[in-house]
C-alpha atoms as a PDB file:
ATOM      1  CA  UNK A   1     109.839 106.517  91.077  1.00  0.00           C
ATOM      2  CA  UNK A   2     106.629 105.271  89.395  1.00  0.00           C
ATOM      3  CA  UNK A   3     107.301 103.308  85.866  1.00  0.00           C
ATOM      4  CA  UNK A   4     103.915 102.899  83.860  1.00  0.00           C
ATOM      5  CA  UNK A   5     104.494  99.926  81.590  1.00  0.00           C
ATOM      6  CA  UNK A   6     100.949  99.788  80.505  1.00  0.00           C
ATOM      7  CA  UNK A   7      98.000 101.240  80.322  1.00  0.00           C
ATOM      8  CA  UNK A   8      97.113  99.388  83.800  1.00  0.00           C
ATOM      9  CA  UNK A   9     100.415  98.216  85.240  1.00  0.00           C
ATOM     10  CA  UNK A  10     103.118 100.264  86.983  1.00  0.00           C
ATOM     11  CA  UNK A  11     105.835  99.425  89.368  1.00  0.00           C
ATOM     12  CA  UNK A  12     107.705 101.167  91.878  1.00  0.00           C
ATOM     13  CA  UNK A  13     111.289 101.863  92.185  1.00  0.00           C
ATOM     14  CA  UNK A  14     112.801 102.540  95.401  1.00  0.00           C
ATOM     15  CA  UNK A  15     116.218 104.315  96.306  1.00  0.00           C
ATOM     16  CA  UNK A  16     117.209 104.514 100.212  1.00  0.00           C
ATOM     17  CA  UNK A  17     120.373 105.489 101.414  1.00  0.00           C
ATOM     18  CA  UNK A  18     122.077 108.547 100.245  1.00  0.00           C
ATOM     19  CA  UNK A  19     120.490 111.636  99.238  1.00  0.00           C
ATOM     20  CA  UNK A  20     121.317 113.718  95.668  1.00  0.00           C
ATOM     21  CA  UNK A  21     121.219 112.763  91.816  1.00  0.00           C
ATOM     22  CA  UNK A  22     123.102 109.430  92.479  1.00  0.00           C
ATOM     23  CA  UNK A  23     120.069 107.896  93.837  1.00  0.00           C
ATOM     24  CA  UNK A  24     117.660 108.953  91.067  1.00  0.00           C
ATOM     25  CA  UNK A  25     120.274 107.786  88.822  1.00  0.00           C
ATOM     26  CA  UNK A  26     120.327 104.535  90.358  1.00  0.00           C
ATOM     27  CA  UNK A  27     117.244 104.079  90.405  1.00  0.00           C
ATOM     28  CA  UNK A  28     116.227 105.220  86.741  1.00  0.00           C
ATOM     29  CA  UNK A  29     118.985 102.158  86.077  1.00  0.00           C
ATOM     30  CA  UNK A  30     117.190  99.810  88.360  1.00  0.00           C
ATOM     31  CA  UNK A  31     113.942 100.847  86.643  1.00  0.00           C
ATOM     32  CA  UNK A  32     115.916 100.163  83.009  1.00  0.00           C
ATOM     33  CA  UNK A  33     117.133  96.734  83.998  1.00  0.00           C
ATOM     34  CA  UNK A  34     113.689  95.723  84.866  1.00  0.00           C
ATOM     35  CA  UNK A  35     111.840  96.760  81.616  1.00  0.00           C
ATOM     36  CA  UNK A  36     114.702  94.860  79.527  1.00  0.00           C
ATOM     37  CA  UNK A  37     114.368  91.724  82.032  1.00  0.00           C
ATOM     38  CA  UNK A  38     110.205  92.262  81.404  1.00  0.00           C
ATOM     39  CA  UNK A  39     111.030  92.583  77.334  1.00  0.00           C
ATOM     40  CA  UNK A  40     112.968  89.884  77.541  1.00  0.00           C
ATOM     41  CA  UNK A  41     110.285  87.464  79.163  1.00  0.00           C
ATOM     42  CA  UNK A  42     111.533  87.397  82.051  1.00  0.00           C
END
């Protein structure tokens, strides 16, 4: 999964390992966590 955060930044979240809708949900939660850690300054 590709998160655009900017007009000119992205990053890329990854998911291996199991197959089905409880990777993409994992990794739409990965992809939360590091927008709030980027909001936060982090």
């Amino acid at each position: 999964m590709t998160v655009g955060i900017s007009d000119t930044l992205t990053f890329t979240v990854l998911e291996q390992g199991r197959l089905g809708v409880k990777s993409c949900e994992r990794a739409k939660q990965v992809a939360s966590m590091v927008i709030q850690t980027i909001k936060a300054g982090g």
